[in-house]
C-alpha atoms as a PDB file:
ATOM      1  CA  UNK A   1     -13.525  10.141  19.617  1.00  0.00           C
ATOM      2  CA  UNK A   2     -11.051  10.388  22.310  1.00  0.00           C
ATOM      3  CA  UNK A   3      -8.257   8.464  23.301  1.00  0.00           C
ATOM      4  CA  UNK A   4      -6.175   8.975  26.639  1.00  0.00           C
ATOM      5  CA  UNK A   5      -2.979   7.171  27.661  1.00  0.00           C
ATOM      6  CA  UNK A   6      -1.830   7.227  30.924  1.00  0.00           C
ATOM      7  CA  UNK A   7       1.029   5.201  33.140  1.00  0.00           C
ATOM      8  CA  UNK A   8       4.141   6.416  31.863  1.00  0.00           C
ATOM      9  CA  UNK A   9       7.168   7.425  33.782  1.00  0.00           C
ATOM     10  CA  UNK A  10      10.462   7.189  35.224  1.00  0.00           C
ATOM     11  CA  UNK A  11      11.875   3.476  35.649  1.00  0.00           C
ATOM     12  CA  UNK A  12      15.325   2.213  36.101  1.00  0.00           C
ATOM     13  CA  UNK A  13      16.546  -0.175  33.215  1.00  0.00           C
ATOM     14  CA  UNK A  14      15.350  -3.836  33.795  1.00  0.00           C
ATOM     15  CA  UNK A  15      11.803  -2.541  35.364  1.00  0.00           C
ATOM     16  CA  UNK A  16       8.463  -2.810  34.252  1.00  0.00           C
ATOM     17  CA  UNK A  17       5.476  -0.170  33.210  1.00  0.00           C
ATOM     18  CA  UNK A  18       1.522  -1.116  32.211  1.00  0.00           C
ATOM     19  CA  UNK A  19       0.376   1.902  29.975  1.00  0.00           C
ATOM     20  CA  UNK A  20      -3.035   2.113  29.508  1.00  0.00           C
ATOM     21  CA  UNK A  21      -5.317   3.792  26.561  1.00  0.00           C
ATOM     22  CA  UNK A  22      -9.139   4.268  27.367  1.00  0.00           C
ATOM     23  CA  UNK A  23     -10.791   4.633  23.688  1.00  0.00           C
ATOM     24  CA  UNK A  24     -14.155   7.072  23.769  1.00  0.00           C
ATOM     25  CA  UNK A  25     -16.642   7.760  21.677  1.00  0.00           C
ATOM     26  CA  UNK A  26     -16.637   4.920  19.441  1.00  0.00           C
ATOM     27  CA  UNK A  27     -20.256   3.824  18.139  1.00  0.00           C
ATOM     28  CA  UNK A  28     -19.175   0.467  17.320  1.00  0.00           C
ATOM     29  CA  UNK A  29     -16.280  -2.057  18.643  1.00  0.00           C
ATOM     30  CA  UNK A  30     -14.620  -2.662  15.373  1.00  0.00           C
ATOM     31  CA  UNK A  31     -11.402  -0.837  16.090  1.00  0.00           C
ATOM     32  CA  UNK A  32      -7.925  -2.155  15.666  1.00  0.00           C
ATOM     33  CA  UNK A  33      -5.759  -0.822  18.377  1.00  0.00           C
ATOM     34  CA  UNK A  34      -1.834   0.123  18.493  1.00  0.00           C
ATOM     35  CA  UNK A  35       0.920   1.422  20.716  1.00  0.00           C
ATOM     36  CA  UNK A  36       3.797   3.583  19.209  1.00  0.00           C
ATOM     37  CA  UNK A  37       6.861   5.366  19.996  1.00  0.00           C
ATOM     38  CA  UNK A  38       8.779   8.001  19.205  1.00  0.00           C
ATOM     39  CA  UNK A  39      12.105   8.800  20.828  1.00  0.00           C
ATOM     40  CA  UNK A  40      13.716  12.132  20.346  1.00  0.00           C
ATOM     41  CA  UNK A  41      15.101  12.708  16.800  1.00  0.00           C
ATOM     42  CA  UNK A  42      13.969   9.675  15.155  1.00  0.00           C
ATOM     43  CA  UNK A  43      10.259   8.721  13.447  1.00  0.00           C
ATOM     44  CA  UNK A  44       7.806   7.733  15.383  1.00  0.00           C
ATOM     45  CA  UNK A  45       7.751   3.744  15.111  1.00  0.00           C
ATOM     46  CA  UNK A  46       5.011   0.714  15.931  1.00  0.00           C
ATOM     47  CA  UNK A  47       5.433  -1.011  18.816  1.00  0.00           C
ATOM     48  CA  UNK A  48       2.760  -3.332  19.288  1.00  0.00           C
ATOM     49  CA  UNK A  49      -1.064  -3.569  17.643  1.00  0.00           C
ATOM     50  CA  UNK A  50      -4.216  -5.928  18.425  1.00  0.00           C
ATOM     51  CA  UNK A  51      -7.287  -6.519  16.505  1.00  0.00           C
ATOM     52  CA  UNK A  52     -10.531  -5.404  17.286  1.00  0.00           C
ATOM     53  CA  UNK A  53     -11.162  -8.505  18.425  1.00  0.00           C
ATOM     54  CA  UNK A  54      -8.010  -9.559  20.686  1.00  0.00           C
ATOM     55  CA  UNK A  55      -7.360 -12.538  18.180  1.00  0.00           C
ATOM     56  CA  UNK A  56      -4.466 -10.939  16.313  1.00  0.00           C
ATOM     57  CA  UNK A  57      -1.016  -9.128  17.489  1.00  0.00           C
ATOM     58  CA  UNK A  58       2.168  -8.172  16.178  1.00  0.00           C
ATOM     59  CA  UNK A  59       5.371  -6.370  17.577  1.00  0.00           C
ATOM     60  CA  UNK A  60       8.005  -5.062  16.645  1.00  0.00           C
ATOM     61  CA  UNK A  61      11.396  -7.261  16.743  1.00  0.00           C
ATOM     62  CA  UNK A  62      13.098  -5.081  19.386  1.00  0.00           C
ATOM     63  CA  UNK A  63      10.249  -5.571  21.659  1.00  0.00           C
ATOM     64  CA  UNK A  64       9.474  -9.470  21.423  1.00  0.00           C
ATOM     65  CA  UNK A  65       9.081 -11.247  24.599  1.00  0.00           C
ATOM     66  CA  UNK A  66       9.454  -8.247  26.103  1.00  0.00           C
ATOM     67  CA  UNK A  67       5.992  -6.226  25.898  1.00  0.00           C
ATOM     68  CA  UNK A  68       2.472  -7.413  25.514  1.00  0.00           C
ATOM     69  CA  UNK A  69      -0.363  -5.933  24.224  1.00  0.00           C
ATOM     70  CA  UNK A  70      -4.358  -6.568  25.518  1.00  0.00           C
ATOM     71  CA  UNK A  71      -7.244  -5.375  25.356  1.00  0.00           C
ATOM     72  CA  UNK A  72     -10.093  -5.184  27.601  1.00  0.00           C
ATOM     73  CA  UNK A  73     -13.640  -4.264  25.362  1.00  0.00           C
ATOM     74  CA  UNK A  74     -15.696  -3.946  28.011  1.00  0.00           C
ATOM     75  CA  UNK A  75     -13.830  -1.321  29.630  1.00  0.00           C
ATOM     76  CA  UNK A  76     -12.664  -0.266  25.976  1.00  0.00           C
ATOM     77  CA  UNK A  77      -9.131  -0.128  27.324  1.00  0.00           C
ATOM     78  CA  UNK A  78      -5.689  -1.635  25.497  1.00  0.00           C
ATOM     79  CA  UNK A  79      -2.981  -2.120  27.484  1.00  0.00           C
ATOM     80  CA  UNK A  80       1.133  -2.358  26.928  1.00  0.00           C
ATOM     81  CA  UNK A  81       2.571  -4.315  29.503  1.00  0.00           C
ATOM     82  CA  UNK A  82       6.829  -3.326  29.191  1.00  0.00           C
ATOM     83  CA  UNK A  83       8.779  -5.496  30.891  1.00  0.00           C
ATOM     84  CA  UNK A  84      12.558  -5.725  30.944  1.00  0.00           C
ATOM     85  CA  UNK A  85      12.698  -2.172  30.023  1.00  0.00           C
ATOM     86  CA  UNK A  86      15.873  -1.048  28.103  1.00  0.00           C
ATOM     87  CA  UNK A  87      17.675   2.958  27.921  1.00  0.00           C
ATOM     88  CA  UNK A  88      16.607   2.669  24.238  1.00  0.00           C
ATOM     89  CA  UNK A  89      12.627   1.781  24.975  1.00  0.00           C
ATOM     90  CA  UNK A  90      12.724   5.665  25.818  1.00  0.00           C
ATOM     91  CA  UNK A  91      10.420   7.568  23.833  1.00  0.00           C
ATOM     92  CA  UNK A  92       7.336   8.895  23.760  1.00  0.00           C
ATOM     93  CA  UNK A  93       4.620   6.348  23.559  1.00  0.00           C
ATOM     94  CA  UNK A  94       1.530   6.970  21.353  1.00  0.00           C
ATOM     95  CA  UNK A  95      -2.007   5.361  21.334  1.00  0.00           C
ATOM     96  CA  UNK A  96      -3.603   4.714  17.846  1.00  0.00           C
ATOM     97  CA  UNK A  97      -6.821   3.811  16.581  1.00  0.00           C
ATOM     98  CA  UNK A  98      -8.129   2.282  13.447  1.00  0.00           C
ATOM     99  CA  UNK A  99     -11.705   2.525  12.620  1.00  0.00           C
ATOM    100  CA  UNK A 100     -12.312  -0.835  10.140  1.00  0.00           C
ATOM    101  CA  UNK A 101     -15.714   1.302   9.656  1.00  0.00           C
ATOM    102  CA  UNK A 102     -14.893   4.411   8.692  1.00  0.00           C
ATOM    103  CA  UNK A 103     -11.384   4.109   7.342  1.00  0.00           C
ATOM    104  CA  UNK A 104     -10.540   6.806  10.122  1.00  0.00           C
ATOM    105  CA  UNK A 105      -7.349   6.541  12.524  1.00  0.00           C
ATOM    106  CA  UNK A 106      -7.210   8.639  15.606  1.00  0.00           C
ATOM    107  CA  UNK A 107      -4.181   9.569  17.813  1.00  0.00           C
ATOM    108  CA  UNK A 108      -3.721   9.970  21.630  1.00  0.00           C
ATOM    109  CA  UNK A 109      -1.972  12.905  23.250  1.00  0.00           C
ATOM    110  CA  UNK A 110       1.192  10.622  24.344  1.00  0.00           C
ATOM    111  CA  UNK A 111       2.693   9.600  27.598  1.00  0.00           C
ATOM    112  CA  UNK A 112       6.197  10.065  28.489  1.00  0.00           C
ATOM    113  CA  UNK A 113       8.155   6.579  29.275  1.00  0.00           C
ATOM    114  CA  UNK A 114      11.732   7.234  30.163  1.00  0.00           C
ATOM    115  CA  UNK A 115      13.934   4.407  31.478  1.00  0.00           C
ATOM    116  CA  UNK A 116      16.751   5.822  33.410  1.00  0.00           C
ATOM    117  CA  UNK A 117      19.469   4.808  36.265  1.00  0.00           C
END
């Protein structure tokens, strides 16, 4: 299993970013998906998760209205859309996966989101 985020980067406060997490080598689709952070210093936090099948989400309360979470199973891709991007949304942004299956989570490698004038 393999899971690879990607579109993180330098934005100025009030812009947007779409990170992306391509999930491999699952043998089945039943795999609850989640974004989280970790800035420097503090413990890494949940931003944003999605059911295997797209039906349910949560967030966190400093992120409401402001990110959204989807999924695409064909492509096996979830997506964070950030928009309205604050200093504080700086962190390091994690992919996770749940296996309802196996009981097994798995963790990306990160992507670096930095929101900066």
């Amino acid at each position: 299993v393999q899971l690879v985020e990607s579109g993180g980067g330098l934005v100025q406060p009030g812009g947007s970013l779409r990170l992306s997490c391509v999930a491999s080598g699952f043998a089945h689709s039943n795999v609850d998906m989640s974004w989280y952070r970790q800035a420097s210093g503090k413990e890494r936090e949940l931003v944003a998760g999605i059911t295997s099948t797209g039906a349910g989400t949560n967030y966190a309360d400093s992120v409401k209205g402001r990110f959204t979470i989807s999924r695409d199973t064909a492509k096996d891709t979830v997506y964070l859309q950030m928009n309205s991007l604050k200093p504080e949304d700086t962190a390091v942004y994690y992919c996770k996966a749940y296996s309802r299956q196996s009981g097994r989570t798995y963790w990306g490698q990160g992507t670096q989101v930095t929101v900066s004038s």
